[in-house]
PDB file of N, CA and C in Angstrom:
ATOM      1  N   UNK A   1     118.082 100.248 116.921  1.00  0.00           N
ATOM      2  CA  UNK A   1     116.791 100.853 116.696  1.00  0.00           C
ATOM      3  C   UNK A   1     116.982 102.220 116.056  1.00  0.00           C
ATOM      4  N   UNK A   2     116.123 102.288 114.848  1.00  0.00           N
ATOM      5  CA  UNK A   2     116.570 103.691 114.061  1.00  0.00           C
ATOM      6  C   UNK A   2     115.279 105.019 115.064  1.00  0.00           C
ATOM      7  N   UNK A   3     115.606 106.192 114.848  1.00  0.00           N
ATOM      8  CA  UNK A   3     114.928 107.355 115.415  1.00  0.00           C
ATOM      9  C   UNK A   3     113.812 107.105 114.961  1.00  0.00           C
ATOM     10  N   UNK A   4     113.322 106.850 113.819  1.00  0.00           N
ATOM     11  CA  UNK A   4     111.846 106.889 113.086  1.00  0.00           C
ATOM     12  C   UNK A   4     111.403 105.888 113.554  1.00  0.00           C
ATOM     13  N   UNK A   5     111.778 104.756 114.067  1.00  0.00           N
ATOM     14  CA  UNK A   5     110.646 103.624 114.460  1.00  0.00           C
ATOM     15  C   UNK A   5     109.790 104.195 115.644  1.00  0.00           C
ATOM     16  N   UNK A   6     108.589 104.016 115.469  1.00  0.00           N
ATOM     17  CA  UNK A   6     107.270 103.439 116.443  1.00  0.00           C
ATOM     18  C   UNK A   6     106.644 102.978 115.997  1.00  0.00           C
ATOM     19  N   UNK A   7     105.449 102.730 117.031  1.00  0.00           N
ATOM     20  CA  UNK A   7     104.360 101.802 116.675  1.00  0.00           C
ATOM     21  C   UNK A   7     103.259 102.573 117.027  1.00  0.00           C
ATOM     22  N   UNK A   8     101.941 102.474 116.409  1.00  0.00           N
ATOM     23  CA  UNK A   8     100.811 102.782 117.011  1.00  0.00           C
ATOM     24  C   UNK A   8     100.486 103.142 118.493  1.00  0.00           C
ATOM     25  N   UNK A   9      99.928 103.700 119.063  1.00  0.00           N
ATOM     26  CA  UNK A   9      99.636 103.747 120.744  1.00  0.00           C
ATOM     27  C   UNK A   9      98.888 102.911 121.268  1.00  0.00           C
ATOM     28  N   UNK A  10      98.013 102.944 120.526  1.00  0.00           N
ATOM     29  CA  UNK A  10      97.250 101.737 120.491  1.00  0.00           C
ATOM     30  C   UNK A  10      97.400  99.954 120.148  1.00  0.00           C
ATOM     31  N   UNK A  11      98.490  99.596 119.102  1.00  0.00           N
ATOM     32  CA  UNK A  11      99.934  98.753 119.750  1.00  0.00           C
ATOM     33  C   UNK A  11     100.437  98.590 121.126  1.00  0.00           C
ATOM     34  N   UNK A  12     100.696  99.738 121.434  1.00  0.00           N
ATOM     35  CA  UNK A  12     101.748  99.607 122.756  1.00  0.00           C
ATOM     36  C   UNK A  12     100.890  98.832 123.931  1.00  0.00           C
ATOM     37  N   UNK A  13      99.343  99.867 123.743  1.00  0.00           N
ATOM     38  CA  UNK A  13      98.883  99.497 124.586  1.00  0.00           C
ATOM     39  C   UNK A  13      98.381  97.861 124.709  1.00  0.00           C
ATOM     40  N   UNK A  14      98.105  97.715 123.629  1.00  0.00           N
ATOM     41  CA  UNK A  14      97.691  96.114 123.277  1.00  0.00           C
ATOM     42  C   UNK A  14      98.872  95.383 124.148  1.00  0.00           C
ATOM     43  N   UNK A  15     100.041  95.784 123.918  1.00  0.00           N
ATOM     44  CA  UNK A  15     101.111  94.946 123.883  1.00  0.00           C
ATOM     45  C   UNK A  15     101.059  95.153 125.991  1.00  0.00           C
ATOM     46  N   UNK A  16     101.147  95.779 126.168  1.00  0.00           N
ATOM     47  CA  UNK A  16     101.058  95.924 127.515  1.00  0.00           C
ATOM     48  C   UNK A  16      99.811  95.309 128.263  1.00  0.00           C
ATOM     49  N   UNK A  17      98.387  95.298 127.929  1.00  0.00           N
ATOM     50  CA  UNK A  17      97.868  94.532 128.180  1.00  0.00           C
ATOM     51  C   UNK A  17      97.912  93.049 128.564  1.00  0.00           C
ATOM     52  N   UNK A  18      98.724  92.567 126.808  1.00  0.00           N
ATOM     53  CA  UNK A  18      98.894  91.134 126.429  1.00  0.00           C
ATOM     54  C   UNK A  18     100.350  90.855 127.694  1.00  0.00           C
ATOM     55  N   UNK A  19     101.235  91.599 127.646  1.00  0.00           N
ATOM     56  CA  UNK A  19     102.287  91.379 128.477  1.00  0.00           C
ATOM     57  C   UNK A  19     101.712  91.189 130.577  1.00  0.00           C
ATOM     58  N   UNK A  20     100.834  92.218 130.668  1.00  0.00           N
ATOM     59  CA  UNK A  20     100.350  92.282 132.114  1.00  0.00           C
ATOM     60  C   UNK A  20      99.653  90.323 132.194  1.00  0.00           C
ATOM     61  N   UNK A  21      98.442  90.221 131.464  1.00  0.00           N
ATOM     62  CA  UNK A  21      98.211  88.645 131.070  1.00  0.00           C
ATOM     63  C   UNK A  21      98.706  87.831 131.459  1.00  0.00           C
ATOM     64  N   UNK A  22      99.962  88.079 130.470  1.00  0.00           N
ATOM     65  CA  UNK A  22     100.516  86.781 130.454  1.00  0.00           C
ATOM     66  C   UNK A  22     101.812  86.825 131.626  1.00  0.00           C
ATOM     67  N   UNK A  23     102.229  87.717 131.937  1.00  0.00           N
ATOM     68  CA  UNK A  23     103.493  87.568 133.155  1.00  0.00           C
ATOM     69  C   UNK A  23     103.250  88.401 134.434  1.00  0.00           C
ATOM     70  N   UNK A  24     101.924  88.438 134.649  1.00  0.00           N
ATOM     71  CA  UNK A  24     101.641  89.198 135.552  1.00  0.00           C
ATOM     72  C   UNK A  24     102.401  90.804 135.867  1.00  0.00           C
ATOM     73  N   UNK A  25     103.217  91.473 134.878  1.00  0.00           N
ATOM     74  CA  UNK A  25     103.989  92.550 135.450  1.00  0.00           C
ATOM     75  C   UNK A  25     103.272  93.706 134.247  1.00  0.00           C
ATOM     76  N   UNK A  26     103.375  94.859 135.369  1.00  0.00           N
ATOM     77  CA  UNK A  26     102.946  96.126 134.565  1.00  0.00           C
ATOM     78  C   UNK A  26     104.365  97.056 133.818  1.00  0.00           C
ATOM     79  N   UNK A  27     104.215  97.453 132.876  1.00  0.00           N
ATOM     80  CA  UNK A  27     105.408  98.054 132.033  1.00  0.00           C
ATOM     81  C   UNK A  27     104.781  99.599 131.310  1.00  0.00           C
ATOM     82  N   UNK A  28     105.625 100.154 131.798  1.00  0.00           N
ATOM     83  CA  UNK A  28     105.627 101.709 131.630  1.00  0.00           C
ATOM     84  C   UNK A  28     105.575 101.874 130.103  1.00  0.00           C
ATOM     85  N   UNK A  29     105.445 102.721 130.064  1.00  0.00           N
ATOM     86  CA  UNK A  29     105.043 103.802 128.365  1.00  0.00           C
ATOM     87  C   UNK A  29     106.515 102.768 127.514  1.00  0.00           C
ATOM     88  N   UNK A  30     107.744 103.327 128.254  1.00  0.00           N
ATOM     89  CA  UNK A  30     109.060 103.410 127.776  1.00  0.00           C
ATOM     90  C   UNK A  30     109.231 101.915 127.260  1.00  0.00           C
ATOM     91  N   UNK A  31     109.366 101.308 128.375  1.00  0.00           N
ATOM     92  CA  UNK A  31     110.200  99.601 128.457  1.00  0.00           C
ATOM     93  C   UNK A  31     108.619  99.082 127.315  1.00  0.00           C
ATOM     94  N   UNK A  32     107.758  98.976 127.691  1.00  0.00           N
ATOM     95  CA  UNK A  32     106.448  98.865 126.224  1.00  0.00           C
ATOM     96  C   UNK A  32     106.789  99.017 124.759  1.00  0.00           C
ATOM     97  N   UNK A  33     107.080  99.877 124.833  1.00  0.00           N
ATOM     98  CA  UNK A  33     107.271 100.367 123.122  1.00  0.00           C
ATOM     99  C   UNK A  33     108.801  99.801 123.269  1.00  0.00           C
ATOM    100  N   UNK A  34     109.949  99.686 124.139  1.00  0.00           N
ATOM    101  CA  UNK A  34     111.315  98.949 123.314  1.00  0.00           C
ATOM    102  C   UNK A  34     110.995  97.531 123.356  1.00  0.00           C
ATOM    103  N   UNK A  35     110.370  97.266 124.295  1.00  0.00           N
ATOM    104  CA  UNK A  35     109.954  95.241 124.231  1.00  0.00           C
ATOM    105  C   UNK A  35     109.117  94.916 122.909  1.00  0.00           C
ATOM    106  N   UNK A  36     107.902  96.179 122.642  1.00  0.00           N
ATOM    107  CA  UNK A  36     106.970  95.476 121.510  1.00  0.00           C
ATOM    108  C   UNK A  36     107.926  95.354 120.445  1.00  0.00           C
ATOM    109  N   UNK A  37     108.740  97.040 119.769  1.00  0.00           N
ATOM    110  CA  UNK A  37     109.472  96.911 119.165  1.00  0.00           C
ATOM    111  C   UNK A  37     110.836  95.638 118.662  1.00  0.00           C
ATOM    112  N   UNK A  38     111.201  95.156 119.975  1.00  0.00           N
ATOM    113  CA  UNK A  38     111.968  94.185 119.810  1.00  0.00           C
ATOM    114  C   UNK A  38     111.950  92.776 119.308  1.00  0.00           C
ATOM    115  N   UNK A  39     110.224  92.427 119.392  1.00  0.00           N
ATOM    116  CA  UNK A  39     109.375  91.636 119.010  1.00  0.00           C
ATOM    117  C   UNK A  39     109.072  92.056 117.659  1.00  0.00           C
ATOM    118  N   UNK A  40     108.778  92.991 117.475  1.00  0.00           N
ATOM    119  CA  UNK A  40     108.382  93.253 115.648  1.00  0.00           C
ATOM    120  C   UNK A  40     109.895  92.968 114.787  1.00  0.00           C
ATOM    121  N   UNK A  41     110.651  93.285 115.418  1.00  0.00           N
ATOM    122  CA  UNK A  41     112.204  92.988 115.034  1.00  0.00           C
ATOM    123  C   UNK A  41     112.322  91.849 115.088  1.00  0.00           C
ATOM    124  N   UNK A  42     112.375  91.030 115.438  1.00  0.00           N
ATOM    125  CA  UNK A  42     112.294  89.294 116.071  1.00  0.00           C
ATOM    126  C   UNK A  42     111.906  88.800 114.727  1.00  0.00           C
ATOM    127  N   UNK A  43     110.456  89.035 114.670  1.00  0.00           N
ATOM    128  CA  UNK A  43     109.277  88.952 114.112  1.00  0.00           C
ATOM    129  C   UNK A  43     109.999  88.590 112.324  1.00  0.00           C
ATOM    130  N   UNK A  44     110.237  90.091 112.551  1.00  0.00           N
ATOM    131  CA  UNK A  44     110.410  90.649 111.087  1.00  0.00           C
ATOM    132  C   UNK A  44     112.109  89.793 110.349  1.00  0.00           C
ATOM    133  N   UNK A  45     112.765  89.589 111.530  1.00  0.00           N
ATOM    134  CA  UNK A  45     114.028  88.544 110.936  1.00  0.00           C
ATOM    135  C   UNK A  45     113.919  87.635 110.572  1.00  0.00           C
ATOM    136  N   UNK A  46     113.006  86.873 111.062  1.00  0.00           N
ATOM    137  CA  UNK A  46     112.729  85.799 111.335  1.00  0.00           C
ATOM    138  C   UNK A  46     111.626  85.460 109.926  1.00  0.00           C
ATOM    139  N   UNK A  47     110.765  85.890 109.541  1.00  0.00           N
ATOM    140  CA  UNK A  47     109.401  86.182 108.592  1.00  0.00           C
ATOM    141  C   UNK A  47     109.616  87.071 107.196  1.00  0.00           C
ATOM    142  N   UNK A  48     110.441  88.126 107.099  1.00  0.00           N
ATOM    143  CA  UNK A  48     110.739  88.922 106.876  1.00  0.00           C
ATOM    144  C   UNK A  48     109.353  89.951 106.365  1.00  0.00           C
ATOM    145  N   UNK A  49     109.571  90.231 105.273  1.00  0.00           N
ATOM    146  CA  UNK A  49     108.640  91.711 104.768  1.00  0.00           C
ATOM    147  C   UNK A  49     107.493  90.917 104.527  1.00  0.00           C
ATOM    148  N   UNK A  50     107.109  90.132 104.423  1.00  0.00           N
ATOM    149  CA  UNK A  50     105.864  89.328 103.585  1.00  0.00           C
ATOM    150  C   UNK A  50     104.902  88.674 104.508  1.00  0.00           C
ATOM    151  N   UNK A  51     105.584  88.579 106.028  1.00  0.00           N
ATOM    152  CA  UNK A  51     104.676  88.518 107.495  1.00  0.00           C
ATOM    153  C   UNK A  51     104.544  87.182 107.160  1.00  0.00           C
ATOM    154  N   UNK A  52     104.992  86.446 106.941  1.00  0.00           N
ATOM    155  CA  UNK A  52     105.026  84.965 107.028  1.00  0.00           C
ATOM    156  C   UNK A  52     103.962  84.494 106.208  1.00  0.00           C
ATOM    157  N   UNK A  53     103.358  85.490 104.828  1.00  0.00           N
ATOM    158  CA  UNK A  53     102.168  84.808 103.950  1.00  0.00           C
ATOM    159  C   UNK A  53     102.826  83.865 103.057  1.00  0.00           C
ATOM    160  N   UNK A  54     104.437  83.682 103.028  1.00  0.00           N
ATOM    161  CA  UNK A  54     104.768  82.769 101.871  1.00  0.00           C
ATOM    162  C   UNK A  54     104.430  81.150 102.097  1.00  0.00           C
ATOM    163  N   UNK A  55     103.703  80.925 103.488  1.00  0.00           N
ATOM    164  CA  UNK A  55     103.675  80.312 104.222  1.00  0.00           C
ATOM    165  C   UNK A  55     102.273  79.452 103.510  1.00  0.00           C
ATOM    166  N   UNK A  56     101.406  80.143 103.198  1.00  0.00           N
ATOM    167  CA  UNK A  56      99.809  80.036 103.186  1.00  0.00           C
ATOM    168  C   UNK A  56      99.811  79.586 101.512  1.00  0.00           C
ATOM    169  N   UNK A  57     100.825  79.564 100.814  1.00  0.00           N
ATOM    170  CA  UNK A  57     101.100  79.413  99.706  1.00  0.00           C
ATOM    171  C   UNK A  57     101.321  77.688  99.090  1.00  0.00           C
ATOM    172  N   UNK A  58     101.898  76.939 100.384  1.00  0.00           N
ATOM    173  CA  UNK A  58     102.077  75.859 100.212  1.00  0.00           C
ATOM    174  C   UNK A  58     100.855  74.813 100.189  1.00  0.00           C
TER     175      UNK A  58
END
């Protein structure tokens, strides 16, 4: 993870919401923003820069 990454606060919070939901557990400021992050990383290997629109093309 480089120094310059974050996300919105309003992200995090989404993401903490969506996480409480779905696994019943609450997650602090910290472990929030490295889990969402790790997911946009996921995300982004996986999809890369183009968010999976090459997709909508077929």
């Amino acid at each position: 993870m480089q120094q310059n990454d974050s996300l919105p606060l309003e992200a995090i919070e989404e993401f903490k919401r969506l996480y409480k939901a779905r696994f019943d557990i609450d997650l602090n400021e910290i472990e929030a923003k490295r889990r969402a992050l790790n997911l946009f990383y996921l995300y982004k290997a996986i999809y890369g820069e183009n968010n999976g629109r090459h997709y909508e093309n077929k």
